[in-house]
Protein backbone atom coordinates (compact mmCIF):
# COMPACT_ATOMS: atom_id res chain seq x y z
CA UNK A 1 -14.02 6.23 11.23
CA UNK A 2 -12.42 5.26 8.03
CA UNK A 3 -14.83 3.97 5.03
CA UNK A 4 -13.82 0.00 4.26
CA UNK A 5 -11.45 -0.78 1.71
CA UNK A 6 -12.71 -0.10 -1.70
CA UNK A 7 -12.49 -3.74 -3.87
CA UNK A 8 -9.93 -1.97 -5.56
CA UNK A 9 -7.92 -1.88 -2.80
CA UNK A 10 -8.75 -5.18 -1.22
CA UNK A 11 -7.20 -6.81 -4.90
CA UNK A 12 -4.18 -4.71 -4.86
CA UNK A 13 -3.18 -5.93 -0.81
CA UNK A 14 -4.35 -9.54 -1.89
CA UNK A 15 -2.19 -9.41 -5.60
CA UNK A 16 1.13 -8.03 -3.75
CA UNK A 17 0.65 -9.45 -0.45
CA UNK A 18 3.39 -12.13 -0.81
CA UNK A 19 5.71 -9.59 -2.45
CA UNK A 20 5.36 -7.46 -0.10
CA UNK A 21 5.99 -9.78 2.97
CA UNK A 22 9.04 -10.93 1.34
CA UNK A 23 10.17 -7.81 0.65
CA UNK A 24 8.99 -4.47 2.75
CA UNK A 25 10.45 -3.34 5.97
CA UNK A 26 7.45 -1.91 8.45
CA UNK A 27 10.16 -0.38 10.30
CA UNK A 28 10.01 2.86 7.30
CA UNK A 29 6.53 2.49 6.62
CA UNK A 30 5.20 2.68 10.09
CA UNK A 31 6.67 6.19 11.28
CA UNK A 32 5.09 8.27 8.55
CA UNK A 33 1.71 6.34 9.40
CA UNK A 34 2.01 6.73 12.73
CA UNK A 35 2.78 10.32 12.44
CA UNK A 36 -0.16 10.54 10.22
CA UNK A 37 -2.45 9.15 13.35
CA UNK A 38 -3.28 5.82 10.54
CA UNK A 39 -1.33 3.54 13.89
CA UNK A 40 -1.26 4.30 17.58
CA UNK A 41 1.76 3.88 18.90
CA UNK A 42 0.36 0.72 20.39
CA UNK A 43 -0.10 -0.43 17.23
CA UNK A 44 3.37 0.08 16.36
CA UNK A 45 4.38 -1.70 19.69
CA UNK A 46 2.54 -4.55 18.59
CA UNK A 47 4.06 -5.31 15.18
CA UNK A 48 7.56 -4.85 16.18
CA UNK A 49 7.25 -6.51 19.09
CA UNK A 50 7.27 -10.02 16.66
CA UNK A 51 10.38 -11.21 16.14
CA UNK A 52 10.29 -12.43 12.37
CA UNK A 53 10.13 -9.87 9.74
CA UNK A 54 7.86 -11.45 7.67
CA UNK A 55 5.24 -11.95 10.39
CA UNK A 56 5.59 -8.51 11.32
CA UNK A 57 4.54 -7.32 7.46
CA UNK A 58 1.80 -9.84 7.67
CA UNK A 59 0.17 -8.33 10.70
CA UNK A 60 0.80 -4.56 9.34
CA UNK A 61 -1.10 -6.17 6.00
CA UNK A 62 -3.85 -7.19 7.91
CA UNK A 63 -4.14 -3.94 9.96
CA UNK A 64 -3.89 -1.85 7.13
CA UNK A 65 -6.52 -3.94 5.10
CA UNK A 66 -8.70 -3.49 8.98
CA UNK A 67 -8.51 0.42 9.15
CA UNK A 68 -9.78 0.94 5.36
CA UNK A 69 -8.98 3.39 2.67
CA UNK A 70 -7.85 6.40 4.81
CA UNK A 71 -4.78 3.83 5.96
CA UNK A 72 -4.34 2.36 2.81
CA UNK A 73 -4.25 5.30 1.16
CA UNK A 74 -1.24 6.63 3.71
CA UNK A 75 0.26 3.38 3.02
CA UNK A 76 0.64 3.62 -0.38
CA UNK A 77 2.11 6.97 -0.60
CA UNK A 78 4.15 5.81 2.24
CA UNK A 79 5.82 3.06 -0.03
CA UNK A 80 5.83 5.50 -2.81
CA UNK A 81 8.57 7.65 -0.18
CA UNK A 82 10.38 5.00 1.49
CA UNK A 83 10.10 1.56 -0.93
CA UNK A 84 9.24 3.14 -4.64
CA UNK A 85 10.12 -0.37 -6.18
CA UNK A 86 7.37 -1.81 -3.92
CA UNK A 87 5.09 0.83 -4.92
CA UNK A 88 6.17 0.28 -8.46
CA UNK A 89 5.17 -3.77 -7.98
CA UNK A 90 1.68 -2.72 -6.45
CA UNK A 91 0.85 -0.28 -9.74
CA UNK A 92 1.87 -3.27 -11.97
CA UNK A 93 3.96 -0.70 -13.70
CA UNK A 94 5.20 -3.07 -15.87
CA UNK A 95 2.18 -5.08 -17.13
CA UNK A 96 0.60 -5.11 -20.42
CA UNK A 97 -2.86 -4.08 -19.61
CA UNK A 98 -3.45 -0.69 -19.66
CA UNK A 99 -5.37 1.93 -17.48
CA UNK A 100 -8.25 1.65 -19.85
CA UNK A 101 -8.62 -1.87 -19.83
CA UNK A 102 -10.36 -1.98 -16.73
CA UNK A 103 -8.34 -4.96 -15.89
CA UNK A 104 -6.58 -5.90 -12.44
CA UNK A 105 -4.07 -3.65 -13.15
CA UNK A 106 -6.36 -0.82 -14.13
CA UNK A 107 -7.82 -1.16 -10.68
CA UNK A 108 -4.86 -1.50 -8.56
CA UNK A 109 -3.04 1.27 -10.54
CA UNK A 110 -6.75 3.34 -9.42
CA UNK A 111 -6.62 2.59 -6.20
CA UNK A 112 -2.46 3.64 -6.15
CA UNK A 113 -4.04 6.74 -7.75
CA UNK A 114 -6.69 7.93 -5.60
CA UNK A 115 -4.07 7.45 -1.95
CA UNK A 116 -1.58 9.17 -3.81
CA UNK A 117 -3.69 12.79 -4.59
CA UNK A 118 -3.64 13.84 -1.14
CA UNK A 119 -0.67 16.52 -0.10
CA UNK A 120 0.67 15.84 -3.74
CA UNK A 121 -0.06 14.84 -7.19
CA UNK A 122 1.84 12.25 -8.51
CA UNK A 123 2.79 11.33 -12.54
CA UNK A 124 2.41 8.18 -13.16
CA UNK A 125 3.39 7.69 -16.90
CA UNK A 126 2.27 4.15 -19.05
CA UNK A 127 5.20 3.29 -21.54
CA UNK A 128 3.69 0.71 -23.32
CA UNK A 129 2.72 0.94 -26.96
């Protein structure tokens, strides 16, 4: 069983939910999770089987936030693979605060972080001065 969602987590589903509903297509994300055994293939079955896009992102929101950090984590480097502009939005890439700051981007861009050290490192580089 996977451990809850870390807060950090939680904040970074809640911050980009309606970003992400608008915008992210479960029909990439959910083969790599699936492969991953994060969704049963029942699962699946269930959030396509919605009609409306939007509804379907909701519901694959709500599951991911259900299963905890092993999903989220799988998620996010998911989105790093198939949508890296979403990813981008849920790091706050572009906001002022920085790591340090211990701000909400600090802990979103943490949480990003820690589900993206599993099969590889990735190099995640603050531009601001």
């Amino acid at each position: 069983m996977s451990m809850p969602l870390m807060p950090s987590e939680r904040l970074c589903l809640k911050r980009t939910r309606q970003q992400l509903i608008q915008s992210l297509d479960v029909t990439t994300i959910l083969p790599p999770l699936r492969a991953g055994r994060h969704f049963t293939v029942e699962e699946e079955q269930t959030i396509l089987a919605d009609p409306r896009r939007r509804d379907r992102v909701a519901l694959f929101l709500d599951m991911v936030a259900q299963k905890g950090t092993d999903a989220f984590k799988a998620f996010s480097n998911a989105l790093a693979d198939q949508s890296p502009h979403l990813y981008l939005i849920m790091s706050e890439w572009d906001k002022e605060d920085n790591f340090d700051s211990g701000g909400p981007s600090a802990s979103c861009m943490y949480a990003l972080l820690c589900g993206s050290l599993g099969d590889r490192t990735r190099l995640v580089i603050n531009f601001s001065l």
